[in-house]
Protein backbone atom coordinates (compact mmCIF):
# COMPACT_ATOMS: atom_id res chain seq x y z
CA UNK A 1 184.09 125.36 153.53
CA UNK A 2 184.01 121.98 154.97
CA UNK A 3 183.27 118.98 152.57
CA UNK A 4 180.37 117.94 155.21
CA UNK A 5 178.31 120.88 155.07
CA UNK A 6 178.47 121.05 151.34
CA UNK A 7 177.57 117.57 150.78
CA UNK A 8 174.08 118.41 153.18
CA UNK A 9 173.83 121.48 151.07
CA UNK A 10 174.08 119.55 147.98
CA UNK A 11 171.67 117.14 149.31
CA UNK A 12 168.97 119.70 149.24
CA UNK A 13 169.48 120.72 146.03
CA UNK A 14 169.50 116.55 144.66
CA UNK A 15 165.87 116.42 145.53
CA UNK A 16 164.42 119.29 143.63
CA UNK A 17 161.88 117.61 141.21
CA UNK A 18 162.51 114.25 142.04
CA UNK A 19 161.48 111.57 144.53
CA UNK A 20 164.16 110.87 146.45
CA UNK A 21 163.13 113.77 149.35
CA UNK A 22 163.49 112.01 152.34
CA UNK A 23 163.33 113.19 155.93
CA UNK A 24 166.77 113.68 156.51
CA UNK A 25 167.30 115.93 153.72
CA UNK A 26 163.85 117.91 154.52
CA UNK A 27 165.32 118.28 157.98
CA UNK A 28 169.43 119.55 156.77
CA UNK A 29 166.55 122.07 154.50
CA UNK A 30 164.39 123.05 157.56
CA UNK A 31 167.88 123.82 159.87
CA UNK A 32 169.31 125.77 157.44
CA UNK A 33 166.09 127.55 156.81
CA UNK A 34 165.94 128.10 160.59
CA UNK A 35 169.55 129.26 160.69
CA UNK A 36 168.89 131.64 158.15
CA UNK A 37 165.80 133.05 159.63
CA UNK A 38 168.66 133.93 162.88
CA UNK A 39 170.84 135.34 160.71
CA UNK A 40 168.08 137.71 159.36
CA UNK A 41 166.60 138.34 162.67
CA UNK A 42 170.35 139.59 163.96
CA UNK A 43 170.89 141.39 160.87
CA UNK A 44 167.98 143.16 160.96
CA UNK A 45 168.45 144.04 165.31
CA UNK A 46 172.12 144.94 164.32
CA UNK A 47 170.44 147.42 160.91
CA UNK A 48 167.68 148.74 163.21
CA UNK A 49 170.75 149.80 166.03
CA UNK A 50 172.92 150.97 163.42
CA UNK A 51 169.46 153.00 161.67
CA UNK A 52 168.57 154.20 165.05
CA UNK A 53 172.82 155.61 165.79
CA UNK A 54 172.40 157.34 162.08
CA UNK A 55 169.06 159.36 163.28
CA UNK A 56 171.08 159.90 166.44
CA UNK A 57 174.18 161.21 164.31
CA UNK A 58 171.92 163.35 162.05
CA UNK A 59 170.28 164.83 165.00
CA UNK A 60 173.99 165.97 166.75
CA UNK A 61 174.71 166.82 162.83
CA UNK A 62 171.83 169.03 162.82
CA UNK A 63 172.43 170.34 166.71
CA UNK A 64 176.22 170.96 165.47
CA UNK A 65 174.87 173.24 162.47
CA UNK A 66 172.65 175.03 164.45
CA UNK A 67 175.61 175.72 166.88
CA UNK A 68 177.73 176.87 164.06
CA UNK A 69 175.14 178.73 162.44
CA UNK A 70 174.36 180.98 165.55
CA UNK A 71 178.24 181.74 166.11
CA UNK A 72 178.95 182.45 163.26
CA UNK A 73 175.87 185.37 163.76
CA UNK A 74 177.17 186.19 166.53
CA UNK A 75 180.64 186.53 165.19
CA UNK A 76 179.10 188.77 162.52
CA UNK A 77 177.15 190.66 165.33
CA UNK A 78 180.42 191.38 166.94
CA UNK A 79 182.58 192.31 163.76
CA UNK A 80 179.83 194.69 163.34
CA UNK A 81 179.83 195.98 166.91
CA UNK A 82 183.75 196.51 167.03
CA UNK A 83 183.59 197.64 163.69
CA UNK A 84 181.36 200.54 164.70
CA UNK A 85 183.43 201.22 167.80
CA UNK A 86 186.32 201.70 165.56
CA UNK A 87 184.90 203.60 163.30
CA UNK A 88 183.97 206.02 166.60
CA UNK A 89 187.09 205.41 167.66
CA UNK A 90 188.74 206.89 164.52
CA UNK A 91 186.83 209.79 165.17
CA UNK A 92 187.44 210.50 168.34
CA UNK A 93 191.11 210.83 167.12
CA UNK A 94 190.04 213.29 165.32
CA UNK A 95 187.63 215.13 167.24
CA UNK A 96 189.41 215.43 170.69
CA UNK A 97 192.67 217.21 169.48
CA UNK A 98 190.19 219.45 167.87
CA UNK A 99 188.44 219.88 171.14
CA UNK A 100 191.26 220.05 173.20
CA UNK A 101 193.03 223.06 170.64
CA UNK A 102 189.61 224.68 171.22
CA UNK A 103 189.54 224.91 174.67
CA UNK A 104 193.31 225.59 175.28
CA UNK A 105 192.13 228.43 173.21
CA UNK A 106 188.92 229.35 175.02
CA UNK A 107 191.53 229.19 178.05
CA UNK A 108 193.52 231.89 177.43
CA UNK A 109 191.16 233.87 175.93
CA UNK A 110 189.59 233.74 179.33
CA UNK A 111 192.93 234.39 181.11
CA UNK A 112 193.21 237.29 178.82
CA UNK A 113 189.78 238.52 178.79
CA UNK A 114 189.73 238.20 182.60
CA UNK A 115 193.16 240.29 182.90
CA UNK A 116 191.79 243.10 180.52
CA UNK A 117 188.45 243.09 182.20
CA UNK A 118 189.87 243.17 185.65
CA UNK A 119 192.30 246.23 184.61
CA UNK A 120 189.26 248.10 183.46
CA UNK A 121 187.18 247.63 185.98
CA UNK A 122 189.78 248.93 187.86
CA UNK A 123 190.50 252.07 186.16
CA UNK A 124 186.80 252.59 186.24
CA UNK A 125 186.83 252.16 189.78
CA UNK A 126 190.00 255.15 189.74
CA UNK A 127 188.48 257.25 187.97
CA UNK A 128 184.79 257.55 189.84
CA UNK A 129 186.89 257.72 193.06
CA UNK A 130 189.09 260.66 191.54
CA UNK A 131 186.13 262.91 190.88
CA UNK A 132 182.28 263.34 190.83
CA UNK A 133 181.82 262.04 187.71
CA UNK A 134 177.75 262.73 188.14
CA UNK A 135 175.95 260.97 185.31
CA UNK A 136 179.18 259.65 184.08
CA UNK A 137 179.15 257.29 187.18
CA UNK A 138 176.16 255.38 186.34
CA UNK A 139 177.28 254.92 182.88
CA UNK A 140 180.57 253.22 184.14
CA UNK A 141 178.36 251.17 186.65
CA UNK A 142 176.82 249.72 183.50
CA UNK A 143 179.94 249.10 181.67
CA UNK A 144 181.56 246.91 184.93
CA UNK A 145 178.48 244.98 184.85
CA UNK A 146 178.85 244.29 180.90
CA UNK A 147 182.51 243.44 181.77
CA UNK A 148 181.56 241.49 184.74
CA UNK A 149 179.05 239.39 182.48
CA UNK A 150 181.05 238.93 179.33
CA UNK A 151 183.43 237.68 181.68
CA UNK A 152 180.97 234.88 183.16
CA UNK A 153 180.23 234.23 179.04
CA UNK A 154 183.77 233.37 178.01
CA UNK A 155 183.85 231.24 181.66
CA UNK A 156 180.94 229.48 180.89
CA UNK A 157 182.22 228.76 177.39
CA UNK A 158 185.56 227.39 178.59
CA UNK A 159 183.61 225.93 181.13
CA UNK A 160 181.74 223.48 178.31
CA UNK A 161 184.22 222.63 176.07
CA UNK A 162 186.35 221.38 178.94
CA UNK A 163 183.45 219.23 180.15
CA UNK A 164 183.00 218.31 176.32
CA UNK A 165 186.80 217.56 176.31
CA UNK A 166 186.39 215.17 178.98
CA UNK A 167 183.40 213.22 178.02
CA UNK A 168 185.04 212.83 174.85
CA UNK A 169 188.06 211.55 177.00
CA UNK A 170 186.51 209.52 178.75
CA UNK A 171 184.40 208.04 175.63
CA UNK A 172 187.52 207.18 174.52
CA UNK A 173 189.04 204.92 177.27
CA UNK A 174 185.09 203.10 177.04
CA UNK A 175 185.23 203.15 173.59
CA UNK A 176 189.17 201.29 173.64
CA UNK A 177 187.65 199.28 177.03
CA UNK A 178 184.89 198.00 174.80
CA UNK A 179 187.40 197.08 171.46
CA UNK A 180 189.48 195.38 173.97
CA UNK A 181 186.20 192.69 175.00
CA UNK A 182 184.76 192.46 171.62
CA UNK A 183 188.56 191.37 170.47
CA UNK A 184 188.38 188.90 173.19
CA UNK A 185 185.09 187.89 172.78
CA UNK A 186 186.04 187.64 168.86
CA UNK A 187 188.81 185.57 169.44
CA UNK A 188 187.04 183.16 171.58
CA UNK A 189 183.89 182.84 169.37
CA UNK A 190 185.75 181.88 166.75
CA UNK A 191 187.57 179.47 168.88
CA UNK A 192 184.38 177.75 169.26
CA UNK A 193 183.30 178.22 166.27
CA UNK A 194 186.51 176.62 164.70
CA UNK A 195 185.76 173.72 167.30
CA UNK A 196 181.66 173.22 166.48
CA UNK A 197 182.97 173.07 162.72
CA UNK A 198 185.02 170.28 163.78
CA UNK A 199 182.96 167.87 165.65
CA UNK A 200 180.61 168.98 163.12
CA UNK A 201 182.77 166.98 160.53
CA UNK A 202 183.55 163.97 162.52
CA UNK A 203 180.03 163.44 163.05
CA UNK A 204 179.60 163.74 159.55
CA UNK A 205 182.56 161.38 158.86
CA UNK A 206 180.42 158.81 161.52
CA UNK A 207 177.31 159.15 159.94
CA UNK A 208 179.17 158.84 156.35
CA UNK A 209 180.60 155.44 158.08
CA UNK A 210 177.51 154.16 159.46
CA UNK A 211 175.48 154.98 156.06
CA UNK A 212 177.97 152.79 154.42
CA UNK A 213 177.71 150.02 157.47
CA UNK A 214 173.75 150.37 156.80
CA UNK A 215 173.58 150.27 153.24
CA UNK A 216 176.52 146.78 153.19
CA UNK A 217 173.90 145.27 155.32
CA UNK A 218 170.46 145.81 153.71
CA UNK A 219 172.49 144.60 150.03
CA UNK A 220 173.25 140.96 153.22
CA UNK A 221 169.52 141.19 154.07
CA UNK A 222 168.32 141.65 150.17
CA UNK A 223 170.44 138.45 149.44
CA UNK A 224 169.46 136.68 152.67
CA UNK A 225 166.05 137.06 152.12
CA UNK A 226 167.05 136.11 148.59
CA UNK A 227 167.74 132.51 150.24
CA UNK A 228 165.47 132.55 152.35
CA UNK A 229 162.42 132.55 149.31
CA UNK A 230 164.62 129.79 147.88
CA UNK A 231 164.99 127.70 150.78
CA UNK A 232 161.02 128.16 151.28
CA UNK A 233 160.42 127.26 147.89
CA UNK A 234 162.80 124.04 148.17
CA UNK A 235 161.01 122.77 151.39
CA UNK A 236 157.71 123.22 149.70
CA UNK A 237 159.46 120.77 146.54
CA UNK A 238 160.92 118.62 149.51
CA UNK A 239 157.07 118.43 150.72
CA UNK A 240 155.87 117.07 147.44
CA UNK A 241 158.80 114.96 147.06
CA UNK A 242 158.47 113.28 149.82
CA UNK A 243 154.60 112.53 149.40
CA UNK A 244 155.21 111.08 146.09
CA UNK A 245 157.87 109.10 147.26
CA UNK A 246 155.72 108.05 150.01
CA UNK A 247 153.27 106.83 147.60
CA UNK A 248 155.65 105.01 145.08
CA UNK A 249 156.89 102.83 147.99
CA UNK A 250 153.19 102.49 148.84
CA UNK A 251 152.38 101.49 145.47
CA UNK A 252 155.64 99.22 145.51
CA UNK A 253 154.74 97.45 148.63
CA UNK A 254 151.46 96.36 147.38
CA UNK A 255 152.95 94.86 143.79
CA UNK A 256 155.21 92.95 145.84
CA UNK A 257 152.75 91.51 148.09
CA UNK A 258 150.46 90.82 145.43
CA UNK A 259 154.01 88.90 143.63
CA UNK A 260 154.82 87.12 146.88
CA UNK A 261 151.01 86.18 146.96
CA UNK A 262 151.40 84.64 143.56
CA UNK A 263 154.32 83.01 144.09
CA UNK A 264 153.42 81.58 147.30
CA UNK A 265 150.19 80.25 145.36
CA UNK A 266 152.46 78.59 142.34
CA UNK A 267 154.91 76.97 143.76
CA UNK A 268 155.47 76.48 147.63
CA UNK A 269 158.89 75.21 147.10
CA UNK A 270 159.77 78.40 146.07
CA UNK A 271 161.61 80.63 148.33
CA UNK A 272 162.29 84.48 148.41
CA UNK A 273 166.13 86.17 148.35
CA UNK A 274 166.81 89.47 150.00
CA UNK A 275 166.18 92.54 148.31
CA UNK A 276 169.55 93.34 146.57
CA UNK A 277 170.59 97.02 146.58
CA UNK A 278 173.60 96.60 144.99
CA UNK A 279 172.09 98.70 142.40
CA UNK A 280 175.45 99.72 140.20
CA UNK A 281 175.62 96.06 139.70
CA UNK A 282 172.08 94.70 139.38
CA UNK A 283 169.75 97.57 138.01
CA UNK A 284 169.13 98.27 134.46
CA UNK A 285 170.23 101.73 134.39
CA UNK A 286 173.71 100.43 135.80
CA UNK A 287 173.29 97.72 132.27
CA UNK A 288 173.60 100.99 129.71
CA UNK A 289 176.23 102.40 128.06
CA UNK A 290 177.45 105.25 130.26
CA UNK A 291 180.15 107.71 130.10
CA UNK A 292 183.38 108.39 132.31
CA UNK A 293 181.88 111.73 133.89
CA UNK A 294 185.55 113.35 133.93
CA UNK A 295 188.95 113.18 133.66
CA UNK A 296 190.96 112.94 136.65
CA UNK A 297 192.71 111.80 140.07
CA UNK A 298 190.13 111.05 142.30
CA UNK A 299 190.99 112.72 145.79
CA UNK A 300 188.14 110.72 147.58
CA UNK A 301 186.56 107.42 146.30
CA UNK A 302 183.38 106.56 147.74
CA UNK A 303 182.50 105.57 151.26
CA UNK A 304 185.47 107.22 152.42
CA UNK A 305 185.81 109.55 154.92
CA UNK A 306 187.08 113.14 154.83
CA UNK A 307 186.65 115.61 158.31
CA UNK A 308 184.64 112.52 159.44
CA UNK A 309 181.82 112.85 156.91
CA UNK A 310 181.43 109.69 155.02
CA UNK A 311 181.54 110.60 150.98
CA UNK A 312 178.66 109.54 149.10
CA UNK A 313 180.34 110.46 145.60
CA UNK A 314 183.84 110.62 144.19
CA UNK A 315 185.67 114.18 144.10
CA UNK A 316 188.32 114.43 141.55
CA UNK A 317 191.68 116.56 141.13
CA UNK A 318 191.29 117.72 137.43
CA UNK A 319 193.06 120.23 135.24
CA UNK A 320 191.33 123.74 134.28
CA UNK A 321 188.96 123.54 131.69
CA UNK A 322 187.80 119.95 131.92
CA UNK A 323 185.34 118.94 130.05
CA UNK A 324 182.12 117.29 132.19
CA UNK A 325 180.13 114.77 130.81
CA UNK A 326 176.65 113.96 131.19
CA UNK A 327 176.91 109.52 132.04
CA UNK A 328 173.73 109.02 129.68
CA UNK A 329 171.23 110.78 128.48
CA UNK A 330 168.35 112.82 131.10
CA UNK A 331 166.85 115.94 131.86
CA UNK A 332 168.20 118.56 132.99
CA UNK A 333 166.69 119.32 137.00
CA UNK A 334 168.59 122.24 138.10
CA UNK A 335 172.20 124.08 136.83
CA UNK A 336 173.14 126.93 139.18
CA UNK A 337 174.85 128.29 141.93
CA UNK A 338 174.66 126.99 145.92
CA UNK A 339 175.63 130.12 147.49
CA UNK A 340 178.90 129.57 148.97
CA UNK A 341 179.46 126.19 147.09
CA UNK A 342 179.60 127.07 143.46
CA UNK A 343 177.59 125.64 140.50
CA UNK A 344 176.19 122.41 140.63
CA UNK A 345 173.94 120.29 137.82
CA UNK A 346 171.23 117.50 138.40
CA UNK A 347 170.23 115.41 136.14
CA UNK A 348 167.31 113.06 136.12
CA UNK A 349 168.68 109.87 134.07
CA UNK A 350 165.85 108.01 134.09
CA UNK A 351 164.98 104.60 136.23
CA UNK A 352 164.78 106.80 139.23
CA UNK A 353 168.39 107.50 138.90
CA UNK A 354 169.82 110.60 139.52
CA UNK A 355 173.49 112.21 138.85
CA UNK A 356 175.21 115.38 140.41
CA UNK A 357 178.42 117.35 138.88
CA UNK A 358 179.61 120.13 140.85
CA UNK A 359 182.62 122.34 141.14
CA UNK A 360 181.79 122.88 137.37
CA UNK A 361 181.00 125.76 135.30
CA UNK A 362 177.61 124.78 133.76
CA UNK A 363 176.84 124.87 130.15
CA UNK A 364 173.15 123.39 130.36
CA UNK A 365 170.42 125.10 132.00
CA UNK A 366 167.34 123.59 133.86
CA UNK A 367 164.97 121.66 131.79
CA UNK A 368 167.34 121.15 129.37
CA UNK A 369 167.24 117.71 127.52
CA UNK A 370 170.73 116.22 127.17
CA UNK A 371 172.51 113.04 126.00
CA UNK A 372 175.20 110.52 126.71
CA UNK A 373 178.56 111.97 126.80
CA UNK A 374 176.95 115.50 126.06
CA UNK A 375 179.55 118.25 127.51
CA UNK A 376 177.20 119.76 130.25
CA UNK A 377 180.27 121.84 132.40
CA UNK A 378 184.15 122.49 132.06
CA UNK A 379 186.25 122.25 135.71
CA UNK A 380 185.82 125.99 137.23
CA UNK A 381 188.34 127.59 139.18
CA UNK A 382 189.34 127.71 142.31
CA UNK A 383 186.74 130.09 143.61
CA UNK A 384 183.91 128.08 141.89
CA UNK A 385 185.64 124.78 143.71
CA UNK A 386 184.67 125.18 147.42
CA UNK A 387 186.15 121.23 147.80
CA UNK A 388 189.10 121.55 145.62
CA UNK A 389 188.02 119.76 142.87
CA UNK A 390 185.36 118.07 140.69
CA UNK A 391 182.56 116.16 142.96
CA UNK A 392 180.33 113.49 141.46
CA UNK A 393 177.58 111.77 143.03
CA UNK A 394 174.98 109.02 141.80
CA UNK A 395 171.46 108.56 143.56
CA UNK A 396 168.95 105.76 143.36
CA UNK A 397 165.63 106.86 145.01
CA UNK A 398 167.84 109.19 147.35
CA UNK A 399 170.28 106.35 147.73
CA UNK A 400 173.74 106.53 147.17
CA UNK A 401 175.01 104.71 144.42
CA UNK A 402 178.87 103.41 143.91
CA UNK A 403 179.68 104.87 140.70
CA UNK A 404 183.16 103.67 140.91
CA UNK A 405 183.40 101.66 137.78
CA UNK A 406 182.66 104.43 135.58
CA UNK A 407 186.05 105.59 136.49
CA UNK A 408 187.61 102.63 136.02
């Protein structure tokens, strides 16, 4: 990331607990907070679409298994269906040669019964035209009438297993008809079926996706919102800084009028110089003992420019494993991570003074008390180095303060 936005992120974390909160800074915290509140807003528009196209898959899931569930019924419907046909089928195979041996049977039986019958009846007709047969006549009456009608019997019998024969026949060409469909029909359901199993399982393979899509982007809300509390918690510690800052230079405006008052009352001669706010030359704190932060090749010095952002601290090249040193002695403010810009520690030094080390990996945590020259942080890696290197800064009341000479 660019040096400029991590100096203005680094600038909101300065302030925390200290009085150097100015506008500016509550501003760089108010636009990110208001960036952030966009980026949760589209995340949660782009979770609620992507929510909405998983009911939407899980519906057409659910369609797809109701699909598959009634073919595959209706396969088993079918299987049973031709099944049963088959099994009729079978015998049939059986049944009709039976049938058909019976009534070739029943056939000539008839053609033989019909020849003998005929031949009596006509020697019966002979003999009562041969002689008076008296009595004898009526008697053979009866018996061509008992021919006649066994006759019609064996007829009648040949008559309905040939009917039977062809019902079972034609039984059998339905019977084959209907195999032939049900095959088809077979074939085809499970063609569909084989097709509603597939879409079935890229819908699945969708919704599997868009679970996964759903469940990346709550864990970005969760740490969003994460932000989002700290951000409102820093503008809130912005809020107080800045009243209290407001009424220290109240407070300081009205002991200097009351010393120009004084003065102006002693001695008229007297005249006042500009304020100097050369502070790393003038002020006390600049008059201690301090130590050399770091080892290393500064990269930018300060005032300097880098992407067009004027540096307000020194970053350093250093080797892994660095040791960081705290410049005198202070309390600990914050020591943590800046999402996206690594770990960074502020410490109040006393004298309103206040130093920053970041790029670091921090070995004091918040309210510690430390001391001059105290290791506080070793140089991270790369990952933990978002400028490529080791940054130190130096405020006075929120103002920038030339800590060159403590690299000297």
């Amino acid at each position: 990331m660019k040096f400029s936005v991590f100096v203005r992120f680094l600038l909101v974390f300065v302030v925390v607990g200290h009085a150097f909160a100015d506008n500016t800074q509550s501003s760089s915290v108010t636009s990110n907070l208001n960036t952030l509140n966009q980026q949760i807003n589209s995340l949660n528009q782009d979770l609620d679409s992507k929510q909405k196209k998983k009911q939407a898959l899980d519906s057409a899931i659910k369609t797809s298994q109701e699909a598959i569930s009634s073919a595959e019924s209706l396969l088993r419907k079918l299987k049973a269906e031709r099944d049963a046909d088959v099994a009729q089928l079978r015998q049939l195979q059986v049944s009709i040669p039976q049938i058909e041996s019976q009534t070739a049977r029943a056939e000539e039986y008839v053609k033989y019964s019909m020849t003998q019958i005929y031949q009596q009846i006509r020697e019966l007709q002979f003999q009562e035209s041969s002689i008076l047969m008296g009595n004898a006549s009526l008697d053979s009456e009866r018996k061509k009438i008992y021919l006649v009608e066994l006759l019609k019997l064996e007829q009648e019998r040949y008559i309905k297993l040939n009917d039977k024969l062809l019902k079972l026949r034609s039984l059998n060409q339905s019977l084959l008809a209907e195999v032939k469909r049900l095959d088809d029909k077979l074939g085809d359901t499970k063609d569909m079926h084989q097709q509603l199993v597939v879409d079935k399982n890229a819908k699945l393979a969708q919704a599997s996706s868009v679970a996964k899509q759903i469940a990346k982007e709550k864990a970005q809300l969760s740490h969003l919102k994460q932000r989002q509390v700290q951000l409102n918690k820093l503008l809130k510690q912005l809020a107080e800084a800045e009243k209290r800052q407001k009424q220290q230079a109240a407070l300081a405006a009205k002991k200097a009028n009351q010393q120009n008052t004084t003065t102006a009352n002693t001695s008229s001669k007297v005249t006042q110089s500009k304020p100097d706010n050369s502070f790393e030359d003038n002020s006390p704190f600049m008059q201690r003992k301090l130590a050399k932060p770091v080892e290393g090749k500064i990269l930018v010095g300060f005032g300097q420019k880098r992407d067009s952002v004027r540096n307000n601290g020194i970053l350093l090249a250093t080797k892994e494993n660095t040791p960081i040193y705290s410049i005198s002695g202070g309390s600990v403010l914050f020591s943590g991570e800046l999402p996206g810009f690594g770990q960074i520690i502020v410490i109040d030094n006393g004298d309103n003074y206040t130093s920053v080390y970041s790029g670091i990996l921090a070995k004091v945590a918040k309210g510690s008390r430390v001391s001059a020259g105290q290791t506080i942080a070793t140089s991270g890696n790369s990952s933990n180095q978002p400028m490529g290197g080791v940054y130190f800064e130096l405020r006075h009341l929120g103002t920038p303060v030339n800590p060159s000479k403590l690299f000297d």
